[in-house]
Protein backbone atom coordinates (compact mmCIF):
# COMPACT_ATOMS: atom_id res chain seq x y z
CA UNK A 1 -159.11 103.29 85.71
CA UNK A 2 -159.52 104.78 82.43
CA UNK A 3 -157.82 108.52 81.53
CA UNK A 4 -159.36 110.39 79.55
CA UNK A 5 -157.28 113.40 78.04
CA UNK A 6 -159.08 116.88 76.26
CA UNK A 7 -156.42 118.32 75.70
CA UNK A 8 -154.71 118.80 72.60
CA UNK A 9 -156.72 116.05 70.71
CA UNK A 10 -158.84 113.32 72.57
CA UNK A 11 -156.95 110.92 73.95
CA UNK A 12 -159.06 107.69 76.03
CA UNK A 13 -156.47 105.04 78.00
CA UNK A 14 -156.87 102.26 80.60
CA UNK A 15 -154.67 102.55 83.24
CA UNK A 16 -153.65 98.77 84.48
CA UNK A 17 -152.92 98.52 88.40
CA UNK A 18 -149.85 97.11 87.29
CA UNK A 19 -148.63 100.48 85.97
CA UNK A 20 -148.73 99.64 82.26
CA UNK A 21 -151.01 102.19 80.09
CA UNK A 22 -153.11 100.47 76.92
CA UNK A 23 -154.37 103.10 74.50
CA UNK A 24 -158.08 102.73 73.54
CA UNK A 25 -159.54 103.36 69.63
CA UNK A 26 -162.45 105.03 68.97
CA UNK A 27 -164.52 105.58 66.15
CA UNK A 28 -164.50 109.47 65.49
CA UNK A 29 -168.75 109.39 66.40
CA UNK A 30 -168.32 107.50 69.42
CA UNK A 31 -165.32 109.55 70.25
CA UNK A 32 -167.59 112.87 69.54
CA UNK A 33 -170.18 111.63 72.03
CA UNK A 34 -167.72 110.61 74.55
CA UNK A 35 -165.68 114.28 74.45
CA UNK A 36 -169.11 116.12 74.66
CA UNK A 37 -170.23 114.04 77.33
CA UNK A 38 -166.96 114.62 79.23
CA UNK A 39 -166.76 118.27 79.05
CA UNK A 40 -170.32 118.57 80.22
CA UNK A 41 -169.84 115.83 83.21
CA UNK A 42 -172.88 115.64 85.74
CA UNK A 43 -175.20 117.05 83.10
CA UNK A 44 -177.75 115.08 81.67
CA UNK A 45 -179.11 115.29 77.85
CA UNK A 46 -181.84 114.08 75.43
CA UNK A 47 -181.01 112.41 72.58
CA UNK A 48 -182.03 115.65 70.74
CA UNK A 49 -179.72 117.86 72.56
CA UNK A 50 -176.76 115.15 71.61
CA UNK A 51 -177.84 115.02 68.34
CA UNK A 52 -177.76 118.91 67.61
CA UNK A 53 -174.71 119.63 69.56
CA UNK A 54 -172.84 116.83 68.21
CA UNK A 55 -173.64 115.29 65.01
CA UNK A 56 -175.84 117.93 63.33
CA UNK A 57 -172.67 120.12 61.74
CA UNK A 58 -170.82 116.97 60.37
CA UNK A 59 -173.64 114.42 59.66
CA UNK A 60 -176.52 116.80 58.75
CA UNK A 61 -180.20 116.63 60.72
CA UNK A 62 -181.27 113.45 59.38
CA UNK A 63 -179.94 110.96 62.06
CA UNK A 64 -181.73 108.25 63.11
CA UNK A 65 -182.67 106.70 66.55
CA UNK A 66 -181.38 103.57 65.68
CA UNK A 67 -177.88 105.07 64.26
CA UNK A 68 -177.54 107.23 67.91
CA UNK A 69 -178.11 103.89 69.88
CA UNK A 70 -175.78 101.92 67.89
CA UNK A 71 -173.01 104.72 68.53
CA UNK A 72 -174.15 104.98 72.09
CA UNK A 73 -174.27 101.24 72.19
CA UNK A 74 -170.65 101.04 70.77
CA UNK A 75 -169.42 103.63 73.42
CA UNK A 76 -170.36 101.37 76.27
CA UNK A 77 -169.04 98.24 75.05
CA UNK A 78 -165.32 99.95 74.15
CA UNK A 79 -165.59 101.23 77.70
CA UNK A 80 -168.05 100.65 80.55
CA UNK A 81 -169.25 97.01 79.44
CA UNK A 82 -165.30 96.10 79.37
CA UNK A 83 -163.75 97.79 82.60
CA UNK A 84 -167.11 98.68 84.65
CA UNK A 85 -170.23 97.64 85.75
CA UNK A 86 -173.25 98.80 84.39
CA UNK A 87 -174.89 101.93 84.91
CA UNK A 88 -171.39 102.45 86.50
CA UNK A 89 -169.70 105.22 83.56
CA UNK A 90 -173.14 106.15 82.14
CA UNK A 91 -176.97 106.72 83.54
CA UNK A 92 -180.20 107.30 81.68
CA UNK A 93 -182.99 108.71 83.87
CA UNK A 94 -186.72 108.15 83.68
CA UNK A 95 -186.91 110.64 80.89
CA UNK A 96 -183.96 109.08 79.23
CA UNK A 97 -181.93 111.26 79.28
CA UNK A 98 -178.23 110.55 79.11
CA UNK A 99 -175.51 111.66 81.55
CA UNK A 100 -171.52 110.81 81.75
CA UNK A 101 -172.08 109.79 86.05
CA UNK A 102 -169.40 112.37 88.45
CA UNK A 103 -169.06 109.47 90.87
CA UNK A 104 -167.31 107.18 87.97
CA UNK A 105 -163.87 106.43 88.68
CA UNK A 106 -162.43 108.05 85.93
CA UNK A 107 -159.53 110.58 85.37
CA UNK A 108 -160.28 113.58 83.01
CA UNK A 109 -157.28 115.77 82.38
CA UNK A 110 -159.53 118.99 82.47
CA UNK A 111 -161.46 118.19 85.53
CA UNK A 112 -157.86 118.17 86.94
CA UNK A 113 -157.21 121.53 85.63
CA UNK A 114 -160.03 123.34 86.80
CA UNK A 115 -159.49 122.13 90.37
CA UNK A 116 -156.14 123.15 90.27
CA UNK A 117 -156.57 126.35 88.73
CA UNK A 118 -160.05 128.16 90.28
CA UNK A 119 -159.51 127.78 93.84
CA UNK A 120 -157.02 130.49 93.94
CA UNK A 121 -156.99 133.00 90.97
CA UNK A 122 -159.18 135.22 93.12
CA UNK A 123 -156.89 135.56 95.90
CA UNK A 124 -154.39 138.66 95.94
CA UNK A 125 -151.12 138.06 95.23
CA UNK A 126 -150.07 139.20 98.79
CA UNK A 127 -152.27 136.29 100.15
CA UNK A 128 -151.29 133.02 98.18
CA UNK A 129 -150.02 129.80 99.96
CA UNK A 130 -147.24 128.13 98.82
CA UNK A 131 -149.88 125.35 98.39
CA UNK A 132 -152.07 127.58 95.73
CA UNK A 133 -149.31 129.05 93.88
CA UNK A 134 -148.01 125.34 93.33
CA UNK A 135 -151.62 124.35 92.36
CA UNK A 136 -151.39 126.97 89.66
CA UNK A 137 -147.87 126.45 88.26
CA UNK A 138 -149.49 122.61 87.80
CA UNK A 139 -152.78 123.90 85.90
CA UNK A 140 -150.44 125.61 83.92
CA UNK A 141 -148.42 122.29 83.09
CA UNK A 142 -151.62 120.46 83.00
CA UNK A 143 -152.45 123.15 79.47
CA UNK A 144 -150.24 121.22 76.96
CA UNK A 145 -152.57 122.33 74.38
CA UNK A 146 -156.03 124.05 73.34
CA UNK A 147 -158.83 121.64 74.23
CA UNK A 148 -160.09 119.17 71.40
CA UNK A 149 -157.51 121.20 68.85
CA UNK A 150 -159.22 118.75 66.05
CA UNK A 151 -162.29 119.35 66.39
CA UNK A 152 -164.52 121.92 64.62
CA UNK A 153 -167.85 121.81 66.48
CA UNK A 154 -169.32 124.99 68.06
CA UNK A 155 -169.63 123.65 71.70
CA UNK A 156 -165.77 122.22 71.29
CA UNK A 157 -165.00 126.19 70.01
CA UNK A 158 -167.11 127.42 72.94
CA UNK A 159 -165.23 125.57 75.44
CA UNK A 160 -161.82 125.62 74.08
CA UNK A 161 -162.22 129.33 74.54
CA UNK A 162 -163.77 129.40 78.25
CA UNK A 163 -161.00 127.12 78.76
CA UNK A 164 -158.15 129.48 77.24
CA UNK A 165 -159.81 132.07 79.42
CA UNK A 166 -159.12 130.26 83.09
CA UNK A 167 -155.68 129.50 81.17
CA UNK A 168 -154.64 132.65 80.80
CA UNK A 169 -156.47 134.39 84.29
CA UNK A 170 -153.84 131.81 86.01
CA UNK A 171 -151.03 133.19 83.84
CA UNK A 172 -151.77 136.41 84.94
CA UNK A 173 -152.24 135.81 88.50
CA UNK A 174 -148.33 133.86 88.61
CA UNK A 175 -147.38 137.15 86.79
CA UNK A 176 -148.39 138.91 89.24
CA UNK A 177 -147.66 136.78 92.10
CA UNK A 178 -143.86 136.98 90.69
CA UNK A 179 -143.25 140.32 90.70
CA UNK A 180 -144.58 140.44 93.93
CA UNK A 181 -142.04 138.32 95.01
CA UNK A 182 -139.54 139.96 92.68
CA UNK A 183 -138.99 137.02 90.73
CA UNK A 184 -139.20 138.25 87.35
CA UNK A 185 -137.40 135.35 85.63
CA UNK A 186 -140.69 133.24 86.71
CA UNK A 187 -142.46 136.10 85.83
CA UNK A 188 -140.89 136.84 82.21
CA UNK A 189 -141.47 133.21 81.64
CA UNK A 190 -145.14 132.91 82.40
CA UNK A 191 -145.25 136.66 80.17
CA UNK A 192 -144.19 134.62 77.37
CA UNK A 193 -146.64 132.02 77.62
CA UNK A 194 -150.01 134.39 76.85
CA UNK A 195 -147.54 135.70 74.05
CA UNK A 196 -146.86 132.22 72.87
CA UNK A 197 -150.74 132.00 72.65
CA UNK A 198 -151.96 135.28 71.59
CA UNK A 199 -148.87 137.14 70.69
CA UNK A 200 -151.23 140.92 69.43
CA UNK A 201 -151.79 141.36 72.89
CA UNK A 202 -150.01 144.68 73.95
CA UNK A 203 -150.51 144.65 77.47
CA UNK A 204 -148.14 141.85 78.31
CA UNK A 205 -145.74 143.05 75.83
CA UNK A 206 -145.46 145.89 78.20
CA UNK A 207 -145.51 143.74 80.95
CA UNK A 208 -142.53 142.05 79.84
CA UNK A 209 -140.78 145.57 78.72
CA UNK A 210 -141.50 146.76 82.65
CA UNK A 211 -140.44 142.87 83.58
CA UNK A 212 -137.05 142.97 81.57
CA UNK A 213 -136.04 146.64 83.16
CA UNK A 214 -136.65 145.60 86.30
CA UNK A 215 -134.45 142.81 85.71
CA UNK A 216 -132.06 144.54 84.44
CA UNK A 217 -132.18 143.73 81.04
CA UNK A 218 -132.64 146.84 79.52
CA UNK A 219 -131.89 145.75 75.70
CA UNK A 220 -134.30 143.00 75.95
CA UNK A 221 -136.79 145.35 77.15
CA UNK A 222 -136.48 147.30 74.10
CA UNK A 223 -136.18 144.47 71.99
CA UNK A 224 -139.61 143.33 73.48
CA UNK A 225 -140.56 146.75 72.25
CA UNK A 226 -139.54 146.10 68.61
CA UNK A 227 -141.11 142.88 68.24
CA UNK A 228 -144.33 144.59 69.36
CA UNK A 229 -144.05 147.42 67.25
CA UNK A 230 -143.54 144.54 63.98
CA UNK A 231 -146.18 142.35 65.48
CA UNK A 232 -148.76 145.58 65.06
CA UNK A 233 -147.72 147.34 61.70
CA UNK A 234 -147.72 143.74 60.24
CA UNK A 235 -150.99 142.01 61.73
CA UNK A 236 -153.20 145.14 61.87
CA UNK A 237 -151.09 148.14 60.28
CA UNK A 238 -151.26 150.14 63.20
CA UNK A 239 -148.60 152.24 65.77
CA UNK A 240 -148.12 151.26 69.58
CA UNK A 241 -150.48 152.47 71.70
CA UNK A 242 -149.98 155.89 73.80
CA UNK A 243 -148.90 153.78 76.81
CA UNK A 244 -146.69 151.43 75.10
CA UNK A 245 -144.81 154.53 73.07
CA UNK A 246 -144.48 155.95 76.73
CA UNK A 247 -142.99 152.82 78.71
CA UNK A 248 -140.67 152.71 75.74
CA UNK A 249 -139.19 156.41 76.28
CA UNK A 250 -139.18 155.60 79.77
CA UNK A 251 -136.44 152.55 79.45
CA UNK A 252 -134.69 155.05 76.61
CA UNK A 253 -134.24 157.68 79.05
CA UNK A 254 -133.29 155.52 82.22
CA UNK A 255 -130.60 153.85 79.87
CA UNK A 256 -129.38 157.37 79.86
CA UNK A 257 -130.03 157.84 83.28
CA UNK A 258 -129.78 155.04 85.57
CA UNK A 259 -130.59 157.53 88.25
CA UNK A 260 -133.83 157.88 87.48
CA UNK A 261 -136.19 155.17 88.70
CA UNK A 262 -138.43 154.02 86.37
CA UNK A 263 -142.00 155.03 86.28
CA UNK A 264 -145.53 152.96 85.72
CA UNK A 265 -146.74 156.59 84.55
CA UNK A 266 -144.74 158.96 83.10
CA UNK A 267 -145.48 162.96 82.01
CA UNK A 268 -142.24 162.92 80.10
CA UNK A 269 -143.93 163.74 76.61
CA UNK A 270 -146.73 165.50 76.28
CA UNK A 271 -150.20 163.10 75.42
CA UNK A 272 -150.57 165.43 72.41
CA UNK A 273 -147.19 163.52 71.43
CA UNK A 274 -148.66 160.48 71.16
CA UNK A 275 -151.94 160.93 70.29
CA UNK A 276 -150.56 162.37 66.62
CA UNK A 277 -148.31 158.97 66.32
CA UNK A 278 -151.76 156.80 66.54
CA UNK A 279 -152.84 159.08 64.42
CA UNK A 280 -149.83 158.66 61.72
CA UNK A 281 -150.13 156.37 58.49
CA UNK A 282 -147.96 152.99 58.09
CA UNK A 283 -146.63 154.51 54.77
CA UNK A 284 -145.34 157.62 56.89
CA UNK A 285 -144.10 155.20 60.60
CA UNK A 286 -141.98 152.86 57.79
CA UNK A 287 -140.04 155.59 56.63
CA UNK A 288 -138.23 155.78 60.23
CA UNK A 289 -138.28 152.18 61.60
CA UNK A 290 -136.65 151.54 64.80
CA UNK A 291 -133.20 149.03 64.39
CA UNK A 292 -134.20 145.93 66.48
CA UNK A 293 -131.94 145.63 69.20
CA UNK A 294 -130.25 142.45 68.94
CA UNK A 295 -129.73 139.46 71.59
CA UNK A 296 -126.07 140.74 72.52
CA UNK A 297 -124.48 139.78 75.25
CA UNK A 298 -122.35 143.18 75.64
CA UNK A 299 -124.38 144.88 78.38
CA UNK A 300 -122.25 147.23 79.31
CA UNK A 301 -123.17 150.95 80.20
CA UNK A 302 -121.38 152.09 77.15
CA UNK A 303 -123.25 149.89 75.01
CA UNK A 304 -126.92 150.78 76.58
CA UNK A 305 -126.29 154.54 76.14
CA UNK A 306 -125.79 154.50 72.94
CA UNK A 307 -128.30 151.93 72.27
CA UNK A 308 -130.45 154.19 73.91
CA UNK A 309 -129.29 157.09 72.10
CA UNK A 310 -130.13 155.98 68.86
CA UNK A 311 -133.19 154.92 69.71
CA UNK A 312 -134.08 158.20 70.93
CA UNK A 313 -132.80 160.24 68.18
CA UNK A 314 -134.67 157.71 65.62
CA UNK A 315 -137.83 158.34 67.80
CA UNK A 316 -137.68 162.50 67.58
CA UNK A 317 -136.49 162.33 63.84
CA UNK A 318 -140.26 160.27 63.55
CA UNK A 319 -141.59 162.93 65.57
CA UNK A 320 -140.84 165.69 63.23
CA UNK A 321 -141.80 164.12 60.49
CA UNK A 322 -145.17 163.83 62.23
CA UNK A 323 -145.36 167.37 62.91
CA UNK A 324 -144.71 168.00 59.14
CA UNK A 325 -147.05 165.73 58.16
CA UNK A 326 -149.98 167.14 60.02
CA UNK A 327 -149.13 170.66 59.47
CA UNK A 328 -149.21 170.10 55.44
């Protein structure tokens, strides 16, 4: 059986029954034909459509007929001429148009995937078998890498980002499936994985902030607020949003009070509050940065409160700068 891997960069091996894997070479045209042929499975396509989708960026328009059949030629004898009948891998039709066959025994790593990771993510989290949520947690393995990371093409871009999106809709469905189940160490660690990827995304930093309290690591939780807070004044020079400036408080104050039960919404400032901190300039937010908490072990209550305490009185000394600043 031949495996054909998409992702990371394009990988093409023959699987021997006797276990033993033999890596197959490809010339980087037939290997473009082969990846576009594999992502678009089933599909069949004129030797214009291959042409324009394929070769036209890298090779330019002027490509002839006999050049495609000698790549196309090339493809079949590395592969289907060597471990499968003919017609077998690949079919023309009566219009001759080309298609890479469904019913060829082959193994393509994101066929795999996609089987694995769409028959659930619409499911609530209440619902899922044991059976789905295993399915996902193996999509997830599956993702070692963007799809085709070497190549440049726009249908490889187009796809490598529909593929990222099912990627990271299963990331957030395990997410959510873990805290269901209160098991926010699976769920911090799947967090960390659409951070890993896109790390400007704000949401899950306060998903991991909420994740991290609930766990009770409260100084991670505002150290996941710190490296948020850097992430934005250095990427796009701008604050927190209103929510995240909120959650924050939130974890400040329960380290204070442990009584207190921590809220998805909180009233505790007013929305005026942190509508003037969007509003504030980098130059003015640098002059009262917020000390990164470090990774200390010492998590006693001592330690929190006064963790806590600083960070609140940093926070209100910012504030009335603000005020200052706007009422100039």
């Amino acid at each position: 059986m031949i495996h054909i891997q998409l992702f990371g960069s394009l990988s093409v091996q023959h699987a021997m029954p006797d276990g033993n894997i033999n890596p197959l070479t490809l010339t980087t045209k037939v290997g473009d034909i082969l990846a576009f042929l594999s992502l678009f499975r089933g599909r069949y396509f004129s030797r214009d459509e291959l042409v324009s989708e394929i070769w036209e960026d890298n090779y330019g328009k002027e490509v002839s007929q006999g050049a495609f059949n000698t790549t196309l030629w090339r493809l079949r004898k590395k592969i289907e001429k060597k471990y499968y009948r003919a017609g077998e891998l690949f079919r023309r039709d009566c219009r001759g148009f080309l298609c890479f066959r469904k019913e060829a025994d082959v193994y393509l790593d994101i066929e795999e995937f996609k089987r694995k990771a769409c028959q659930s993510t619409t499911n609530r989290v209440d619902k899922l078998t044991q059976t789905q949520v295993n399915s996902l947690c193996e999509s997830v393995e599956l993702y070692s890498a963007d799809i085709l990371g070497n190549f440049t093409a726009e249908w490889a871009l187009r796809e490598r980002e529909k593929i990222r999106r099912v990627y990271f809709n299963v990331l957030r469905k395990l997410i959510e499936y873990y805290r269901f189940q209160k098991d926010y160490r699976s769920s911090i660690r799947y967090a960390q994985l659409i951070l890993d990827n896109e790390p400007l995304r704000e949401d899950v930093h306060r998903e991991l902030m909420e994740l991290y309290e609930l766990s009770g690591q409260r100084a991670m939780a505002l150290r996941q607020f710190e490296e948020c807070r850097n992430l934005l004044r250095k990427e796009l020079a701008i604050p927190p949003m209103r929510q995240t400036m909120q959650l924050y408080h939130q974890i400040a104050e329960h380290a204070l009070h442990p009584e207190h039960k921590l809220k998805t919404e909180s009233d505790e400032l007013p929305i005026e509050t942190f509508n003037v901190l969007e509003q504030l300039p980098p130059e003015l937010t640098d002059q009262f940065p917020v000390d990164t908490v470090g990774p200390s072990t010492d998590s006693s209550p001592g330690k929190l409160i006064n963790q806590a305490r600083k960070h609140i009185a940093l926070a209100d000394e910012r504030l009335r700068k603000t005020i200052k600043h706007f009422n100039k």
